[in-house]
N, C-alpha and C. Protein backbone atom coordinates (compact mmCIF):
# COMPACT_ATOMS: atom_id res chain seq x y z
N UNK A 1 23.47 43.15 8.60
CA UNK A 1 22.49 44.22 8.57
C UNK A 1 22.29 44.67 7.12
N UNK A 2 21.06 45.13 6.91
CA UNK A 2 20.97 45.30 5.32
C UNK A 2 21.12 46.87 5.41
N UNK A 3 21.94 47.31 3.92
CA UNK A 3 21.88 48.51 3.74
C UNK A 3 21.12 49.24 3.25
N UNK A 4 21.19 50.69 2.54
CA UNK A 4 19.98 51.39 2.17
C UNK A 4 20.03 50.63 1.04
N UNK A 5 21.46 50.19 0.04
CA UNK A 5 20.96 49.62 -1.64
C UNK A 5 20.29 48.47 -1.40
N UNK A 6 20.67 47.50 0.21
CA UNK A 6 19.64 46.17 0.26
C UNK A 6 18.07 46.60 0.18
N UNK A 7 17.73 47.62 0.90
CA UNK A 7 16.55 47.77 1.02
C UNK A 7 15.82 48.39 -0.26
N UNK A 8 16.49 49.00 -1.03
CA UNK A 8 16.27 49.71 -2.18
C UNK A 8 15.70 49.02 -3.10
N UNK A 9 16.42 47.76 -3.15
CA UNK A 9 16.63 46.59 -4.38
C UNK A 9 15.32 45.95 -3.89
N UNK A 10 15.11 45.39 -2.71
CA UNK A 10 14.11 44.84 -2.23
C UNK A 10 12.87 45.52 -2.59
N UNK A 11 13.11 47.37 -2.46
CA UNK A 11 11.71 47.84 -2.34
C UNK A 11 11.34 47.75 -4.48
N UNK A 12 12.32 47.56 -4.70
CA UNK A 12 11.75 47.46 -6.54
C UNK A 12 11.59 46.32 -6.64
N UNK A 13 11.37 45.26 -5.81
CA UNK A 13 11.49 44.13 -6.65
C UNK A 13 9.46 43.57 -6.25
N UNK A 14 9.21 43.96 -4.69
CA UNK A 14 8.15 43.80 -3.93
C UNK A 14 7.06 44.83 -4.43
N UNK A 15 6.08 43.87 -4.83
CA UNK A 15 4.99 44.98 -5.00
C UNK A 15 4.50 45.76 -3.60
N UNK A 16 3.55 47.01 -4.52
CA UNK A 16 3.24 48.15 -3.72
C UNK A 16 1.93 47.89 -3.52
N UNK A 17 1.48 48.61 -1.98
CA UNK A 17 -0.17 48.50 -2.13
C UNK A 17 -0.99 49.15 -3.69
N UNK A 18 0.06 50.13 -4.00
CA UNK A 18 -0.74 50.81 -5.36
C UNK A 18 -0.66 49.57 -6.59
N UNK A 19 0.57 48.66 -6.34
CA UNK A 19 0.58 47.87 -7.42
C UNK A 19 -0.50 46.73 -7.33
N UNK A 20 -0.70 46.42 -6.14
CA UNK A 20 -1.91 45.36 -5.36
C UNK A 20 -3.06 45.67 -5.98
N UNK A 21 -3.72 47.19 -5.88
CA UNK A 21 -4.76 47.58 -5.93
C UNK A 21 -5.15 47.85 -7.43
N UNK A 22 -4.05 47.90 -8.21
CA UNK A 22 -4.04 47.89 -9.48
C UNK A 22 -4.70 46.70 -10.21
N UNK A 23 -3.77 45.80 -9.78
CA UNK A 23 -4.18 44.37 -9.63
C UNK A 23 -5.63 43.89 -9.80
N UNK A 24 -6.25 44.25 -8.40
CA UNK A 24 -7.11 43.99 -8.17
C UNK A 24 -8.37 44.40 -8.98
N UNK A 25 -8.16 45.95 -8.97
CA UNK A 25 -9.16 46.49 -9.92
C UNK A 25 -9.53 45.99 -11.65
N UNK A 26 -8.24 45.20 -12.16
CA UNK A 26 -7.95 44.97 -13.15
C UNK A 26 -9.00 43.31 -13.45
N UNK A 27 -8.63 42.63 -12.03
CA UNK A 27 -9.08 41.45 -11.84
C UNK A 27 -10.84 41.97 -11.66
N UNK A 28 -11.10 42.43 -11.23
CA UNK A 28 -12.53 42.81 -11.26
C UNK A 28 -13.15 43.37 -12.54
N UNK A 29 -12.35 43.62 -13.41
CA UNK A 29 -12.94 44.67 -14.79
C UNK A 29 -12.85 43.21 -15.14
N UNK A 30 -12.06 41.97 -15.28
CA UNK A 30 -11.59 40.98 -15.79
C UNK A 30 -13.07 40.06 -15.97
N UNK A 31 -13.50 39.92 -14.68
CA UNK A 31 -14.48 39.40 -13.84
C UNK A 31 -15.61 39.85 -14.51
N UNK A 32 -16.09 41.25 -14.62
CA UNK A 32 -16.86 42.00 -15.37
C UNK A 32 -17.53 41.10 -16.88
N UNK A 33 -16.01 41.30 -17.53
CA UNK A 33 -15.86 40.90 -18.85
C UNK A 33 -16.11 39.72 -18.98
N UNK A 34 -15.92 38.80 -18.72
CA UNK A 34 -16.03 37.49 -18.42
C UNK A 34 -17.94 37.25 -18.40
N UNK A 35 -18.41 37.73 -17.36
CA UNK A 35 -19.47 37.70 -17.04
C UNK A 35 -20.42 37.83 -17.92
N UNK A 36 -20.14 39.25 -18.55
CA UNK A 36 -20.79 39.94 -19.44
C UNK A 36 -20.85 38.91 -21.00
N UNK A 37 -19.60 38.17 -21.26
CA UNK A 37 -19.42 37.24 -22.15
C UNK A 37 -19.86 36.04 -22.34
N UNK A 38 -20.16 35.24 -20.94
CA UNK A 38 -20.90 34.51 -20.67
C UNK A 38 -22.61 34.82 -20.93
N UNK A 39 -22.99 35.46 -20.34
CA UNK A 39 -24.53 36.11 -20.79
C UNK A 39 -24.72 36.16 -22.22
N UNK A 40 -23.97 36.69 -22.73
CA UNK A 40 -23.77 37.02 -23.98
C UNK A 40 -23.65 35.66 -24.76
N UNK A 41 -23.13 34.42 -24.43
CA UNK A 41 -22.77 32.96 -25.09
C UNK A 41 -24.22 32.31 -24.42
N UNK A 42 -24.75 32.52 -23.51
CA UNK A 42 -26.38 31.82 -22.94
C UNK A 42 -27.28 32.47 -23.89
N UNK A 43 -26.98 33.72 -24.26
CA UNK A 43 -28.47 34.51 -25.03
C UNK A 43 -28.29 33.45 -26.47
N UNK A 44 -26.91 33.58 -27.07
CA UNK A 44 -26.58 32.93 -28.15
C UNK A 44 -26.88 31.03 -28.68
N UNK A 45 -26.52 30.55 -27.34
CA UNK A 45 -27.20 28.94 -27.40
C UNK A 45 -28.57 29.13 -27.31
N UNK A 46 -29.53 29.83 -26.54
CA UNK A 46 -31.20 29.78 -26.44
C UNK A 46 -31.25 30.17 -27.48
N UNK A 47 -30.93 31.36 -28.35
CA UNK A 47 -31.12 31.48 -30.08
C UNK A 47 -30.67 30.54 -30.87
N UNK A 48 -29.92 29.87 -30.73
CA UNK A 48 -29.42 28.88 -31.62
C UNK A 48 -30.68 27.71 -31.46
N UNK A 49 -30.52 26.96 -30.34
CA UNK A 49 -31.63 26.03 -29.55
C UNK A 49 -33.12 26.22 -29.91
N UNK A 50 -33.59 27.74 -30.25
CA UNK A 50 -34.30 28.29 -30.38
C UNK A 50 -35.03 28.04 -32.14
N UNK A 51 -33.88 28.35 -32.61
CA UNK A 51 -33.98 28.30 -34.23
C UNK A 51 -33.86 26.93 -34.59
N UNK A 52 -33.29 25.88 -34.46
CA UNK A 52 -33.42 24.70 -34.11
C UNK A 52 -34.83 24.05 -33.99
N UNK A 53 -35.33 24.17 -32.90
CA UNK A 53 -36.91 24.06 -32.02
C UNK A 53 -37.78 24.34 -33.58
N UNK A 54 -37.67 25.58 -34.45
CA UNK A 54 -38.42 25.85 -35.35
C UNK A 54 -37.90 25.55 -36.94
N UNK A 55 -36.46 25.12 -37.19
CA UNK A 55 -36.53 24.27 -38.08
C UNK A 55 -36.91 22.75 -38.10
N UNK A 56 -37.16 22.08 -36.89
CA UNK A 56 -37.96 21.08 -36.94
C UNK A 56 -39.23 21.21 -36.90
N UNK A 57 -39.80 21.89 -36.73
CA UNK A 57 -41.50 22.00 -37.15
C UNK A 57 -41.08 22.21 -38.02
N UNK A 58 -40.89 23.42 -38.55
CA UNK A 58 -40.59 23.69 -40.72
C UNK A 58 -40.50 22.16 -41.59
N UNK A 59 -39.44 21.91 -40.78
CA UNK A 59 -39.17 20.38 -42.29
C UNK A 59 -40.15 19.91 -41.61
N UNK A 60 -41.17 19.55 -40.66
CA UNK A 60 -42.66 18.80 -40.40
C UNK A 60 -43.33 18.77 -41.27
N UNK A 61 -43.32 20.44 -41.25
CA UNK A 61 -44.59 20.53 -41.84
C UNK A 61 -44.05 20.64 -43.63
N UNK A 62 -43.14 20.82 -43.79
CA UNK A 62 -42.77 21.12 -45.35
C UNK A 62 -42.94 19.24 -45.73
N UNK A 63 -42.52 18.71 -45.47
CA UNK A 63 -42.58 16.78 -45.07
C UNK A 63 -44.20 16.70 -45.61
N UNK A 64 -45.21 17.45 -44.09
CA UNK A 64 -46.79 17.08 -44.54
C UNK A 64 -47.31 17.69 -45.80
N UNK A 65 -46.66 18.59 -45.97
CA UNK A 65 -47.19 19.25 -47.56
C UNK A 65 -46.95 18.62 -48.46
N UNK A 66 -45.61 18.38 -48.86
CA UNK A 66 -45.17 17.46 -49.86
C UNK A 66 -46.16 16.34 -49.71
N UNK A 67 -46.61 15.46 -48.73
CA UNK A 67 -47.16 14.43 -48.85
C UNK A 67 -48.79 14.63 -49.11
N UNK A 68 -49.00 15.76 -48.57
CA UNK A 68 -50.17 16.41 -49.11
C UNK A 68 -50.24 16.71 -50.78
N UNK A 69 -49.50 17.23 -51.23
CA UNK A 69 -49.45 17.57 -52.69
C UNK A 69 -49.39 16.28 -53.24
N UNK A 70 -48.87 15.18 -53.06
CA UNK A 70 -48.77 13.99 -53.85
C UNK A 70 -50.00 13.23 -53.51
N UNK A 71 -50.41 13.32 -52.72
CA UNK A 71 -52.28 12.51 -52.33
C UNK A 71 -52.80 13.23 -53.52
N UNK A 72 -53.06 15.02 -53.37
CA UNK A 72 -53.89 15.31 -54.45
C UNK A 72 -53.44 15.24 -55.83
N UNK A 73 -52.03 15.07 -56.42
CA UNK A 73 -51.52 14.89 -57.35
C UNK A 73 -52.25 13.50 -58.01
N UNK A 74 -51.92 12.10 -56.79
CA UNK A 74 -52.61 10.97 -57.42
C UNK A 74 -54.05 11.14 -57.68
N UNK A 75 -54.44 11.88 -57.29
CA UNK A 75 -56.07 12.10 -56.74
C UNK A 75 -56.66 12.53 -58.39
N UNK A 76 -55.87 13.23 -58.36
CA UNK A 76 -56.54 14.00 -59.96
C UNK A 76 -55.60 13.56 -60.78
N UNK A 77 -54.32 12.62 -61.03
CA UNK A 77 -54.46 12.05 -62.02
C UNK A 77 -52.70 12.84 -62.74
N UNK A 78 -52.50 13.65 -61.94
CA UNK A 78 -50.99 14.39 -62.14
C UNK A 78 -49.66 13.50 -61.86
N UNK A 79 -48.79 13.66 -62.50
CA UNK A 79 -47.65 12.83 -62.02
C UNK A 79 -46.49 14.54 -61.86
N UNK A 80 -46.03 14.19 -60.48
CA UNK A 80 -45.56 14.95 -59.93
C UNK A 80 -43.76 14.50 -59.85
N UNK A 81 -42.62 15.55 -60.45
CA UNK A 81 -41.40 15.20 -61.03
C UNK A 81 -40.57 15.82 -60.07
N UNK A 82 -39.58 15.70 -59.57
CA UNK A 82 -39.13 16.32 -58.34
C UNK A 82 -37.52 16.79 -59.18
């Protein structure tokens, strides 16, 4: 038969519904955070992806200029020094 110190020892060692619920609430703020961090890493790749998308038009078009400036460079007779 167990005594009151068996049961004693047992009751410190076994969590409590308050310790459960602790738990739980903790796991949900966890969940929260997580979530919120994720959103936060999707906004960050579409900006990245984003800026990307428009440094390749940029060097396009910086590419067609340059090649533009050297047509009219030969055109009129300029020698153009980089």
């Amino acid at each position: 038969m167990l005594t009151d110190q068996d049961i004693q020892k047992i009751i410190n060692v076994v969590a409590t519904k308050e310790d459960v619920q602790e738990i739980k609430e903790e796991v949900s703020a966890l969940k929260e955070s997580i979530q919120a961090l994720s959103v936060s890493v999707d906004k960050l790749a579409k900006a990245v992806e984003d800026m990307h998308k428009e440094y390749v038009v940029i060097t396009h078009r910086v590419d067609r200029h340059e090649k533009w400036l050297q047509q009219i460079a030969d055109k009129v007779g300029v020698k153009l020094e980089f």
